[in-house]
Protein backbone atom coordinates (compact mmCIF):
# COMPACT_ATOMS: atom_id res chain seq x y z
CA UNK A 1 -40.38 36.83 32.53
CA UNK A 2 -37.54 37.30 35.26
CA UNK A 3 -39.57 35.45 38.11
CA UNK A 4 -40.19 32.44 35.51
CA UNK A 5 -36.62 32.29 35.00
CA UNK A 6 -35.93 32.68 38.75
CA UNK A 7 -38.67 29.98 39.20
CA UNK A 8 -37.10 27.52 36.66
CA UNK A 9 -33.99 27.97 38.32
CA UNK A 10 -34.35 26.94 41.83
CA UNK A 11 -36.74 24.22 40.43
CA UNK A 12 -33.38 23.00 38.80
CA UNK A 13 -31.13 23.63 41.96
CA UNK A 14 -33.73 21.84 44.99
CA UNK A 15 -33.82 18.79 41.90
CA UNK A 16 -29.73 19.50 41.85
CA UNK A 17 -29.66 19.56 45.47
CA UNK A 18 -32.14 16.20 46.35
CA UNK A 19 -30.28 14.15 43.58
CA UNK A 20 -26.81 15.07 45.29
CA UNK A 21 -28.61 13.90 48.69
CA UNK A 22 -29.61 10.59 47.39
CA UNK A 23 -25.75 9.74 45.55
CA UNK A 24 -23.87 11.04 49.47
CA UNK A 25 -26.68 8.64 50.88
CA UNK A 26 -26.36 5.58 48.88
CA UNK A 27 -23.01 5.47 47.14
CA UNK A 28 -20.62 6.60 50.31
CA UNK A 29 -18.19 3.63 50.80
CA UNK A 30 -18.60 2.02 53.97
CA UNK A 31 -15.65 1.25 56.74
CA UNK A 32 -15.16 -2.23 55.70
CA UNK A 33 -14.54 -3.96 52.33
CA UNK A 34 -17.67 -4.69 50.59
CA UNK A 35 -17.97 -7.88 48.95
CA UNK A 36 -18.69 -7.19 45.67
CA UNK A 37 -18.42 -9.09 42.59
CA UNK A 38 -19.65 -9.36 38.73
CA UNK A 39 -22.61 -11.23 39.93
CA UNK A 40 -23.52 -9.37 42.76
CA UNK A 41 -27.00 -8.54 40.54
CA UNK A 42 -27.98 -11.94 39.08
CA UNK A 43 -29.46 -14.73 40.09
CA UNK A 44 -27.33 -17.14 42.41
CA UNK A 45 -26.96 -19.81 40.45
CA UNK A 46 -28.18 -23.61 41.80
CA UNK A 47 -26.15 -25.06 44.10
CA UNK A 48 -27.06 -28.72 45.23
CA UNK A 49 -30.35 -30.61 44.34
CA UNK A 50 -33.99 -29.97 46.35
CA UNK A 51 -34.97 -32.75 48.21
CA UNK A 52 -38.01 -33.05 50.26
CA UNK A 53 -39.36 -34.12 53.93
CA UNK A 54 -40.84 -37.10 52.69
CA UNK A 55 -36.76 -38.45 51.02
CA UNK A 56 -35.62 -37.85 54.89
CA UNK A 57 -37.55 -40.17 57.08
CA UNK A 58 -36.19 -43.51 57.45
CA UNK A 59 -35.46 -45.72 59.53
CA UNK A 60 -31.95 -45.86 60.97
CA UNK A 61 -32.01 -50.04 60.56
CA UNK A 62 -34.77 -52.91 60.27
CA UNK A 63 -34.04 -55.63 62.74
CA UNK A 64 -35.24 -58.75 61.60
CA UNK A 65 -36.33 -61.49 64.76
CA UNK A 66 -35.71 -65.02 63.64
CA UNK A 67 -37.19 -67.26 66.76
CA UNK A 68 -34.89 -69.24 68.41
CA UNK A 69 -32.92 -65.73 69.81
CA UNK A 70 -31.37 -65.58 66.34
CA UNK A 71 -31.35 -62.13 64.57
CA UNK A 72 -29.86 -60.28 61.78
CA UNK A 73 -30.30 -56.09 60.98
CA UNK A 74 -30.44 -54.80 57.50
CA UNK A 75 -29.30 -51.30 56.93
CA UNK A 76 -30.98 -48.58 54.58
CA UNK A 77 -29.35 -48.37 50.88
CA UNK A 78 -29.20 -52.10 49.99
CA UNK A 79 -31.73 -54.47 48.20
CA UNK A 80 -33.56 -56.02 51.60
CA UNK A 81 -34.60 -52.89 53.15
CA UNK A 82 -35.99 -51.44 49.74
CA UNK A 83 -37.97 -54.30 49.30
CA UNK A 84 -39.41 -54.68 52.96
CA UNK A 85 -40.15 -51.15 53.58
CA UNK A 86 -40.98 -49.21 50.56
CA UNK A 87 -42.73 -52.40 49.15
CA UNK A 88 -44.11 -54.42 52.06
CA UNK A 89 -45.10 -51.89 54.92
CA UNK A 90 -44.80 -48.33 53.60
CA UNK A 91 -48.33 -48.99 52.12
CA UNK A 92 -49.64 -50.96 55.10
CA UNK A 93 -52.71 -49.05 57.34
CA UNK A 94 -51.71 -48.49 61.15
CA UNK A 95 -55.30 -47.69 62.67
CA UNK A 96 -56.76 -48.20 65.92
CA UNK A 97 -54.64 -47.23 68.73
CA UNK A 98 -54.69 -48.64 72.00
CA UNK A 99 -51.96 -47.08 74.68
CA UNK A 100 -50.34 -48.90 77.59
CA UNK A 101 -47.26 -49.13 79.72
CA UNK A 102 -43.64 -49.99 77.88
CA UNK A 103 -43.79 -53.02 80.12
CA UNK A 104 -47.45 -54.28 79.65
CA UNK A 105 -45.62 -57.51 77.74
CA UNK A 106 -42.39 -59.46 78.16
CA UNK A 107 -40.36 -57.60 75.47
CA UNK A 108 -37.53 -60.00 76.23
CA UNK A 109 -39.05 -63.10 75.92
CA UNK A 110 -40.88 -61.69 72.62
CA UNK A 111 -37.37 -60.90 71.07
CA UNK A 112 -35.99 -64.60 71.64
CA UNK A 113 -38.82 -66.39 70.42
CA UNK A 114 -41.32 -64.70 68.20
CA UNK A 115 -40.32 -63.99 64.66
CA UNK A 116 -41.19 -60.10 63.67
CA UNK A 117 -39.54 -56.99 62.62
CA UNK A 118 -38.75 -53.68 63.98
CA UNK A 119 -38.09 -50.57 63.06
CA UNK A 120 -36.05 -47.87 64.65
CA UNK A 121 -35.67 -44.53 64.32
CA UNK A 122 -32.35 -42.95 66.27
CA UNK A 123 -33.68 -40.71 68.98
CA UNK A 124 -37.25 -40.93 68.26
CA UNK A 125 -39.42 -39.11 65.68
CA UNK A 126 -42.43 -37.19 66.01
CA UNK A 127 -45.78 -38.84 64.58
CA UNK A 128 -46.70 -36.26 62.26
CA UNK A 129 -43.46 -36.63 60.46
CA UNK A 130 -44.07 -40.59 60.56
CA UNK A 131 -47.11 -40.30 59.00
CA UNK A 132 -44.92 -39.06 55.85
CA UNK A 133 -43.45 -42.93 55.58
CA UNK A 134 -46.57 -44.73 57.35
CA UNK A 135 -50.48 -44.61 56.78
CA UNK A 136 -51.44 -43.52 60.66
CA UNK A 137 -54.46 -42.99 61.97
CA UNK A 138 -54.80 -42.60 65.91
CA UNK A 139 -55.82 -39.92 68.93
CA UNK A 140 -54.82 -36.58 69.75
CA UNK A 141 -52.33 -38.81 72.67
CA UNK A 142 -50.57 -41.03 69.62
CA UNK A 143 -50.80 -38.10 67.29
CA UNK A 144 -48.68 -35.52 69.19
CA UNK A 145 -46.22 -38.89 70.74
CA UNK A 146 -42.71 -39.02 69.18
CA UNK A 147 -42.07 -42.86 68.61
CA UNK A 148 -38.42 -44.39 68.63
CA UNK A 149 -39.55 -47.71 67.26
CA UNK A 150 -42.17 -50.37 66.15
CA UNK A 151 -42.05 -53.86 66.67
CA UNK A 152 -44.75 -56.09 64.29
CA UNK A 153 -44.31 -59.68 65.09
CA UNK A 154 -46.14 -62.95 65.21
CA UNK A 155 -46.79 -64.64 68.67
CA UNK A 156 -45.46 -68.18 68.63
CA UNK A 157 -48.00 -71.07 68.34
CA UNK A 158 -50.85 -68.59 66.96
CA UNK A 159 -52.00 -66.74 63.67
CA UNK A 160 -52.02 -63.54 65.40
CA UNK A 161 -50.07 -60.56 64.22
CA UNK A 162 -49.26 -57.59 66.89
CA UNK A 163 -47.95 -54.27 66.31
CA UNK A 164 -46.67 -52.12 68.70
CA UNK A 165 -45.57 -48.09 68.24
CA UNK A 166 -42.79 -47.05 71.50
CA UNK A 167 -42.47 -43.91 72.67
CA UNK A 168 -39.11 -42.29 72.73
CA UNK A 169 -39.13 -41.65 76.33
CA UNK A 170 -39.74 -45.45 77.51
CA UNK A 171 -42.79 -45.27 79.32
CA UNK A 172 -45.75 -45.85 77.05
CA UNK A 173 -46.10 -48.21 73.80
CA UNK A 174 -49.46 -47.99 71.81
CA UNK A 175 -50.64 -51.19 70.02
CA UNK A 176 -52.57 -50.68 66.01
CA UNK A 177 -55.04 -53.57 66.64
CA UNK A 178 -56.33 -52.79 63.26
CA UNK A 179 -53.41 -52.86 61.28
CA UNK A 180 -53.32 -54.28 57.93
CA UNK A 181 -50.84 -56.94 58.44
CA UNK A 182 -50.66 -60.15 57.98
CA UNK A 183 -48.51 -63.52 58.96
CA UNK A 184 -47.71 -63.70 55.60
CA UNK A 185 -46.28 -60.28 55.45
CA UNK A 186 -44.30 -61.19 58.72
CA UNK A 187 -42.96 -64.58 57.74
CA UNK A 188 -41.58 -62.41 54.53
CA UNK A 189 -39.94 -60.11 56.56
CA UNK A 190 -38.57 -62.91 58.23
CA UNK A 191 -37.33 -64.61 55.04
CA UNK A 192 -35.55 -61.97 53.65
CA UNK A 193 -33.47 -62.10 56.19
CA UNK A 194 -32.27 -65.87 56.29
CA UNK A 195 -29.60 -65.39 54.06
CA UNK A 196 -27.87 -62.49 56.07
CA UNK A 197 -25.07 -62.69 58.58
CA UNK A 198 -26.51 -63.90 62.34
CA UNK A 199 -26.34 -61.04 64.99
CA UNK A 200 -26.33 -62.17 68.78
CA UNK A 201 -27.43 -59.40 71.45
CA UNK A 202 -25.14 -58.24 74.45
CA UNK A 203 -26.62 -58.36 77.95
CA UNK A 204 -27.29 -54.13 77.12
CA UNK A 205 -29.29 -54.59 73.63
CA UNK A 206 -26.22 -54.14 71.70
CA UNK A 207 -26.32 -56.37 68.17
CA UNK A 208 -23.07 -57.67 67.39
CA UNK A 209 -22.69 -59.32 64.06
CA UNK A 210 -21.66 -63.32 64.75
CA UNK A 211 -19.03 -63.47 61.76
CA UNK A 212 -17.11 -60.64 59.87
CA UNK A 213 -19.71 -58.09 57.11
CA UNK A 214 -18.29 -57.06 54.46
CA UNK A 215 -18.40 -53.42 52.95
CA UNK A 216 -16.71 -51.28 50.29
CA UNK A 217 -13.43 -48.36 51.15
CA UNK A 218 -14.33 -45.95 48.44
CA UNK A 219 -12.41 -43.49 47.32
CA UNK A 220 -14.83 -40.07 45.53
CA UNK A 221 -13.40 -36.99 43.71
CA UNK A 222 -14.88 -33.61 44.77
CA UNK A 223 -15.93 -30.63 44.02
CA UNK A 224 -16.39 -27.32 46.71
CA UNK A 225 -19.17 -24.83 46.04
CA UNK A 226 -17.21 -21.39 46.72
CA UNK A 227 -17.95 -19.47 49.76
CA UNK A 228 -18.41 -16.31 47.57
CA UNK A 229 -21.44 -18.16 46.20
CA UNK A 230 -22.86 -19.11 49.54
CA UNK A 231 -22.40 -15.73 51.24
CA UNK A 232 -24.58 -14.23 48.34
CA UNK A 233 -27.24 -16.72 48.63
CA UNK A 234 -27.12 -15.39 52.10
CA UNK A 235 -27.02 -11.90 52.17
CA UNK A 236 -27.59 -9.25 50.02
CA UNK A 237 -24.12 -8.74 48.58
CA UNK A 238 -24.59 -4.86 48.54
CA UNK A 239 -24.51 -4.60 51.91
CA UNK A 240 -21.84 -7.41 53.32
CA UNK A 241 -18.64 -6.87 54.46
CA UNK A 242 -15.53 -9.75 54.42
CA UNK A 243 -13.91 -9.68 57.35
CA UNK A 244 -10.99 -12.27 58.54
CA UNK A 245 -10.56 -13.81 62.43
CA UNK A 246 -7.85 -13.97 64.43
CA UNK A 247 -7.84 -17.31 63.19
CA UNK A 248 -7.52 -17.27 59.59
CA UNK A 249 -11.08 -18.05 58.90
CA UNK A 250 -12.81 -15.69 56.61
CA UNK A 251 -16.56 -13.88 58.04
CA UNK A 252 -19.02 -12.46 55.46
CA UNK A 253 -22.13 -10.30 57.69
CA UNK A 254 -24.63 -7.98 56.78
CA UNK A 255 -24.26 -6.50 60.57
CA UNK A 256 -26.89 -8.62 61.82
CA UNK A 257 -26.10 -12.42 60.24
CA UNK A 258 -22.86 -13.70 59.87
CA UNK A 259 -21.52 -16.63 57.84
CA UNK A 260 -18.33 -17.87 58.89
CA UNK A 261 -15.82 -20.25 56.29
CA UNK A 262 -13.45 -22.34 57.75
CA UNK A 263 -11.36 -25.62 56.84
CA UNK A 264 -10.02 -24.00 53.54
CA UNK A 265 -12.97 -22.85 52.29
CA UNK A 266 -15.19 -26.39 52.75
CA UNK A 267 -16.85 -25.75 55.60
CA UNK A 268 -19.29 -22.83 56.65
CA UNK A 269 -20.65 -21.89 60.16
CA UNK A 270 -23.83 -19.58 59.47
CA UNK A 271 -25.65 -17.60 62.47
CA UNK A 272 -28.73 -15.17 62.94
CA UNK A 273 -28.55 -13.73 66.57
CA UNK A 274 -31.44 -11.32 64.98
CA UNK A 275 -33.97 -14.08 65.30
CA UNK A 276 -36.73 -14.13 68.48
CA UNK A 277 -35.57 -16.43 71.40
CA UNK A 278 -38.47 -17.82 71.85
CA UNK A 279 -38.72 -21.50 73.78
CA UNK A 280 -41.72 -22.52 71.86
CA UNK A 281 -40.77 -24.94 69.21
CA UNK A 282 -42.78 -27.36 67.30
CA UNK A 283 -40.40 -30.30 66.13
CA UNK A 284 -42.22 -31.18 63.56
CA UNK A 285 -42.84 -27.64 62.07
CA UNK A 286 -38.90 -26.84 62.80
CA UNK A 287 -37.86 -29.90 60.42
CA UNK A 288 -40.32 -28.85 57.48
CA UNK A 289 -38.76 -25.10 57.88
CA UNK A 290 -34.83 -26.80 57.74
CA UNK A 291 -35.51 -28.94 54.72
CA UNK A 292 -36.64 -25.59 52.82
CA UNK A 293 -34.03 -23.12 54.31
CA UNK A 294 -31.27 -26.14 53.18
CA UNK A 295 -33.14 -26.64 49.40
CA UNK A 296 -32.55 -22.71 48.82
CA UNK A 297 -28.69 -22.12 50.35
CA UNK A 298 -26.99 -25.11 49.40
CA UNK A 299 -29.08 -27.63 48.58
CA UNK A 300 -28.43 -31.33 49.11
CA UNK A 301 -25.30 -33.50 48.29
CA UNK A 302 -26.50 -37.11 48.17
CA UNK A 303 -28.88 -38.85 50.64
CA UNK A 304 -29.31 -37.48 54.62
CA UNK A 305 -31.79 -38.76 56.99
CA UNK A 306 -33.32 -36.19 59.82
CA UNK A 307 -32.18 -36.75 63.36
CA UNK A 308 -33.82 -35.82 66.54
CA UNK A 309 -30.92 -34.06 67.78
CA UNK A 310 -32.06 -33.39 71.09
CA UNK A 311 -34.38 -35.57 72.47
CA UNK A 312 -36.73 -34.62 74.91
CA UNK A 313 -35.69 -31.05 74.02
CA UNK A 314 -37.26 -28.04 73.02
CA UNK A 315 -37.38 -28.88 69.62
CA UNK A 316 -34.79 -26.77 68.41
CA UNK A 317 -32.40 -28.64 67.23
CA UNK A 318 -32.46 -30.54 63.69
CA UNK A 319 -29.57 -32.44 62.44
CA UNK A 320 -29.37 -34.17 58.75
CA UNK A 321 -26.74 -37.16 58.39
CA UNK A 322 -24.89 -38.33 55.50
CA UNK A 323 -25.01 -41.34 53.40
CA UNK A 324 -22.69 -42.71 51.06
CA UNK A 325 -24.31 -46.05 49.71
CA UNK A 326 -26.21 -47.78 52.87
CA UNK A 327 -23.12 -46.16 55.22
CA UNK A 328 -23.53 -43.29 57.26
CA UNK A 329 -20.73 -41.10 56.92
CA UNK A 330 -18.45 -40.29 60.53
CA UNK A 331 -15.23 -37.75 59.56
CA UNK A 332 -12.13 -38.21 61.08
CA UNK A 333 -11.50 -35.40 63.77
CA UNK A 334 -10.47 -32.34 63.27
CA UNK A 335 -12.25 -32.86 59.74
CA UNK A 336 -16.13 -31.64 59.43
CA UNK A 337 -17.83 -33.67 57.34
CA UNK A 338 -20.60 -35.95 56.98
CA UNK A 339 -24.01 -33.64 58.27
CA UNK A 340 -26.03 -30.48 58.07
CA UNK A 341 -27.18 -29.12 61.89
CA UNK A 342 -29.19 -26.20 62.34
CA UNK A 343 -31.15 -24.27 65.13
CA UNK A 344 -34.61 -23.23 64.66
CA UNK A 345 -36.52 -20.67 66.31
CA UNK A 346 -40.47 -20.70 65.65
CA UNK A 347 -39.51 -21.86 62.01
CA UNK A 348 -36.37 -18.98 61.61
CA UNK A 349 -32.94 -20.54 61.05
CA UNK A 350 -30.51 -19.11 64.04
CA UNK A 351 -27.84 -21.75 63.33
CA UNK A 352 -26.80 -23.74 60.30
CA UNK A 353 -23.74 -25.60 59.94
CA UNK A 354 -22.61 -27.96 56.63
CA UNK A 355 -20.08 -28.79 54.52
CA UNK A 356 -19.50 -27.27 50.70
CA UNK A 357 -18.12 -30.34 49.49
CA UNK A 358 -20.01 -32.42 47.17
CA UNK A 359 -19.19 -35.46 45.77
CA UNK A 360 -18.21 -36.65 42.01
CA UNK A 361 -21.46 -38.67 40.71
CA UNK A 362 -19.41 -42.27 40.20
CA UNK A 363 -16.08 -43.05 42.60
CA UNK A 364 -12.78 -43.24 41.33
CA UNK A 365 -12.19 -46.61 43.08
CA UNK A 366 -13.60 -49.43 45.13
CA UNK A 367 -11.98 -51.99 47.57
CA UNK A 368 -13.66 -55.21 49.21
CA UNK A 369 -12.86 -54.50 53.13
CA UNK A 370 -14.65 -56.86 55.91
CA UNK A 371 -15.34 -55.57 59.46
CA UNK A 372 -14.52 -57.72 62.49
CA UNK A 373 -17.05 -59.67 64.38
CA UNK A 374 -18.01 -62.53 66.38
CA UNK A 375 -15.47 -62.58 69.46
CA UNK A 376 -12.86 -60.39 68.15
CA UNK A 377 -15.39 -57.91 67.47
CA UNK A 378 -16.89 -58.39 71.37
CA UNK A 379 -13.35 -58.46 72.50
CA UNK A 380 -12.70 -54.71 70.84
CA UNK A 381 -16.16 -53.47 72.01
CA UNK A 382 -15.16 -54.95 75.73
CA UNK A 383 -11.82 -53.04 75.88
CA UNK A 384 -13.24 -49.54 74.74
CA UNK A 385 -12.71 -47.49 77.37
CA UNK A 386 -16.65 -45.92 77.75
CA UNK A 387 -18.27 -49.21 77.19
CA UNK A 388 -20.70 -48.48 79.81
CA UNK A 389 -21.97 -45.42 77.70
CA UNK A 390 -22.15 -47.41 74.82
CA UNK A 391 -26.11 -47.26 73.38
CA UNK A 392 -25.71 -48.42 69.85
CA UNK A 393 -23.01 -50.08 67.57
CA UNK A 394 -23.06 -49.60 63.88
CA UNK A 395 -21.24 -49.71 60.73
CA UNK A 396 -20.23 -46.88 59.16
CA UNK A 397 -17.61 -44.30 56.46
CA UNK A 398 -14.71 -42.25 57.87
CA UNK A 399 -14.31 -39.58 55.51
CA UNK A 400 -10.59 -39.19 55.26
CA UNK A 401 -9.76 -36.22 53.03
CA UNK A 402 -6.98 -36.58 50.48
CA UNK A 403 -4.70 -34.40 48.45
CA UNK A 404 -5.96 -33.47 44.40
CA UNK A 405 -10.04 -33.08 46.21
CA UNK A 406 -10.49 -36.53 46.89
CA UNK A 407 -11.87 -38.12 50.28
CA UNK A 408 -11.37 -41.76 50.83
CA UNK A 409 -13.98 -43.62 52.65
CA UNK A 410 -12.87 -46.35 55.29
CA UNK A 411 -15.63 -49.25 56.13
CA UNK A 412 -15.64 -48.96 60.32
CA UNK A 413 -17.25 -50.08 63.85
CA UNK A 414 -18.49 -47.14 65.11
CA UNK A 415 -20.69 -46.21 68.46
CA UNK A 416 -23.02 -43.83 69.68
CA UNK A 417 -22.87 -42.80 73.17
CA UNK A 418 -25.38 -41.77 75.45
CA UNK A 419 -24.24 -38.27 75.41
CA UNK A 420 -25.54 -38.54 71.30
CA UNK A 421 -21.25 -38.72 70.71
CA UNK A 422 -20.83 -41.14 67.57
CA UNK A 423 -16.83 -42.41 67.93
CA UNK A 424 -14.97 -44.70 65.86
CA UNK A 425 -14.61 -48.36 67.84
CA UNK A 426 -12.33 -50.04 65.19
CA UNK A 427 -11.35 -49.90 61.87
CA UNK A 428 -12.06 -52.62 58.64
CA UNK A 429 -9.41 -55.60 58.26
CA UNK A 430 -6.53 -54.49 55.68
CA UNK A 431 -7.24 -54.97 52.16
CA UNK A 432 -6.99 -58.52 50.50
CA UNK A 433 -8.55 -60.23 54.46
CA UNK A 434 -10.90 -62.67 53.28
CA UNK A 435 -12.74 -64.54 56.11
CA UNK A 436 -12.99 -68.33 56.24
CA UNK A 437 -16.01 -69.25 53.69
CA UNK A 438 -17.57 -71.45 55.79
CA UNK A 439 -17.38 -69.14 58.69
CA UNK A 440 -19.87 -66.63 56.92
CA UNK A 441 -21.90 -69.59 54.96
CA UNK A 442 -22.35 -71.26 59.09
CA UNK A 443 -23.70 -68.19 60.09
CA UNK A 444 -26.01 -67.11 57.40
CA UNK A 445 -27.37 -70.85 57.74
CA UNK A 446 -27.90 -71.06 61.04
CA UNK A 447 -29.84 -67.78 60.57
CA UNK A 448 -32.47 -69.49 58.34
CA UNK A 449 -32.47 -72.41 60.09
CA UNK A 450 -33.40 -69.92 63.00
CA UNK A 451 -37.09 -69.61 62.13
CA UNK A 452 -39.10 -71.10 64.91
CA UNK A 453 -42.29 -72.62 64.13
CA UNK A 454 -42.47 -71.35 60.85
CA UNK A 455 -41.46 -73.56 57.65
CA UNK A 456 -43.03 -70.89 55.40
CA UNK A 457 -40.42 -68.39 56.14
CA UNK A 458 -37.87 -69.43 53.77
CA UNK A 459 -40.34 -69.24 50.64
CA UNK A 460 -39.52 -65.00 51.10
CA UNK A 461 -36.07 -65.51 50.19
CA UNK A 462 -35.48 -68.23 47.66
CA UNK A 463 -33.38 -67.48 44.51
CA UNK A 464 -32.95 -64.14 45.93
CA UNK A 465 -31.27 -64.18 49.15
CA UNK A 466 -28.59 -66.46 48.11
CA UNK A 467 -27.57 -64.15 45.44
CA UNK A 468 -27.04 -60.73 47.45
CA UNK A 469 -23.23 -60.10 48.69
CA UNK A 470 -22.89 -59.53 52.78
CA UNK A 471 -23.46 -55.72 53.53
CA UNK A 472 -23.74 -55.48 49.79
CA UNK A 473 -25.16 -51.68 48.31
CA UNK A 474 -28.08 -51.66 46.06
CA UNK A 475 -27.29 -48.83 43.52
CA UNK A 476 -31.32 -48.34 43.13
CA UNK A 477 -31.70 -47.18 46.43
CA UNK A 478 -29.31 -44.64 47.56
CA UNK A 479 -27.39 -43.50 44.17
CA UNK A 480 -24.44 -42.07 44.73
CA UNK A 481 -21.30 -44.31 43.39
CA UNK A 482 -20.20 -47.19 40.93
């Protein structure tokens, strides 16, 4: 009876003795202040919407040839570029592929006089991710190319339609002999964009608009997604500590990740050093792993389209820009605002940078502002003082950010350097600057009347054309804002 007692008993005390093991192991508080909260043990709840790969290949713009060296460019979010892409060459077949030098034609001479369209894509994108907006079909050489633009056009004087795929680097184009195009479908690209402002090309391929374009300042209430919430979709929250810079800015890590907040809480810095350095990257397969990695910590605020961020690189780098109607969005310096960037290793997230802000569904106000162009506009571009690194000119949004989480966004000029450095060139007119009416009516005339040998062109446009306001936003298209 005694040595079942005494048997009981140090059953009891090892069970004692184990138990108080387990509570010194897992319940000693650690050197730092853990970040700990009600939530800490439920779900995180949704933060922006999912998107997919598919909603972030685009085009950057659609240049439209006219004949006669008259062109026009139609940017993505209003009614032109929905109905030309998504409806006239989205479900077109691109087979066939023949490859040859970039200078087996006279690219020059095609761009004055034959009408056609191109499309192009800022820093090149890889074919497979093309072949999410296009029907492709081609070689193991076309198939692993990344292409920076395609030019379909008609050749003056003939019935034949040629369609030519450039590769980001500048020495090879490859030529769909069977595509399923035909003049038709050209001379509609072509009419749809008679009734937009003329654009006349600088002696570098610049496209500067002949008369002023007009676009919308908007002005958005916001909302911020705490940082709280993204450090626990994140981390484990058990295990993270908040720590605070020398700077002010607050750091949440686990002791291997860290997630760094900055500009008052709205923007976050987040970093793996953990993950393999390895130099192997597949573009492609990096840009599939960002889209999911951004779906489940964050999510998306409105429309972004992928940009090669470095290319000819190793792949590494994916950036996602912001849209506010058919504007990309540029933030005013110091401000960050206006993209997602991350670092990818082998599919593993090293880097990602965004903002937390996201935008009220409708905007609180809306302002008719026109951009220079013509001379003035030349004039500006000729004074800014790295002209000569000047590789595209656009219009664009500076985010300005407001008192009472609002942001205003400006209509501007902006440029992209060859360095990939976007800058503000100048600024909208003030509000209330209404150009001369028959400034902006001579233009878009001269435009259709620009059409070389081809009457049929206009039939594209009629009763449609007319109707659409200069630069004007197509609510269908990109949503965001009333």
């Amino acid at each position: 009876m005694k040595e079942k007692i005494k048997t009981t008993t140090l059953i009891v005390l090892v069970a004692l003795s184990l138990l108080q093991s387990y509570l010194l192991a897992y319940s000693m508080p650690g050197l730092g202040a853990t970040v700990r909260s009600d939530q800490d043990y439920v779900n995180t709840e949704p933060m922006g919407t999912a998107t997919s790969v598919e909603s972030v290949i685009f085009p950057e713009t659609l240049v439209i040839h006219l004949g006669g060296n008259k062109h026009t460019i139609i940017y993505p979010g209003t009614q032109f570029y929905d109905m030309i892409l998504n409806q006239r060459i989205q479900g077109r077949e691109f087979k066939g592929f023949q490859r040859s030098p970039s200078d087996v034609l006279n690219w020059e001479e095609i761009r004055k006089n034959d009408i056609g369209i191109e499309l192009r894509f800022e820093n090149g994108i890889p074919v497979e991710l093309l072949q999410k907006l296009l029907k492709l079909e081609g070689d193991l050489l076309f198939l692993n190319e990344t292409i920076d633009r395609i030019w379909i056009f008609k050749t003056t004087g003939t019935e034949e339609i040629r369609t030519f795929f450039f590769s980001s680097d500048g020495e090879m184009v490859y030529e769909s002999v069977r595509a399923d195009l035909t003049v038709r479908d050209v001379q509609d690209y072509v009419g749809f964009g008679q009734y937009q402002p003329k654009y006349t090309m600088t002696a570098d391929g610049l496209y500067v608009p002949a008369v002023p374009i007009q676009s919308t300042e908007m002005l958005f209430p916001y909302e911020t997604y705490s940082p709280d919430l993204m450090q626990r979709s994140m981390f484990d929250p058990s295990t993270t500590r908040a720590l605070e810079d020398r700077g002010g800015s607050q750091i949440y890590t686990d002791g291997k990740r860290g997630l760094q907040v900055e500009q008052n809480g709205k923007w976050i810095n987040y970093t793996d050093p953990s993950a393999p350095q390895i130099t192997e990257n597949l573009l492609s397969d990096n840009v599939y792993a960002s889209v999911d990695f951004v779906n489940q910590h964050g999510g998306w605020d409105g429309v972004h389209r992928f940009v090669n961020a470095l290319p000819g690189g190793e792949g590494k780098a994916i950036r996602f820009k912001q849209y506010v109607e058919q504007y990309p969005v540029l933030a005013a310096s110091p401000f960050h605002y206006g993209y997602m960037k991350l670092t990818l290793q082998q599919g593993v997230v090293t880097e990602y940078a965004r903002s937390l802000i996201t935008l009220a569904a409708d905007s609180e106000s809306r302002t008719v502002r026109w951009l220079p162009g013509g001379e003035e506009l030349q004039s500006i571009l000729n004074r800014y003082d790295r002209r000569s690194e000047v590789k595209t000119l656009f219009p664009a949004l500076q985010a300005l950010p407001l008192d009472e989480e609002r942001l205003r966004f400006n209509p501007i000029w902006a440029v992209r350097l060859a360095d990939g450095t976007e800058e503000m060139l100048t600024d909208a007119y003030p509000s209330g600057y209404e150009p001369p009416k028959q400034v902006v009516e001579s233009s878009m005339n001269d435009a259709a009347d620009g059409s070389g040998d081809d009457a049929d062109t206009a039939t594209a446009a009629n009763g449609v054309g007319a109707a659409v306001s200069v630069g004007g936003a197509n609510p269908l298209f990109f949503g965001k804002g009333k």
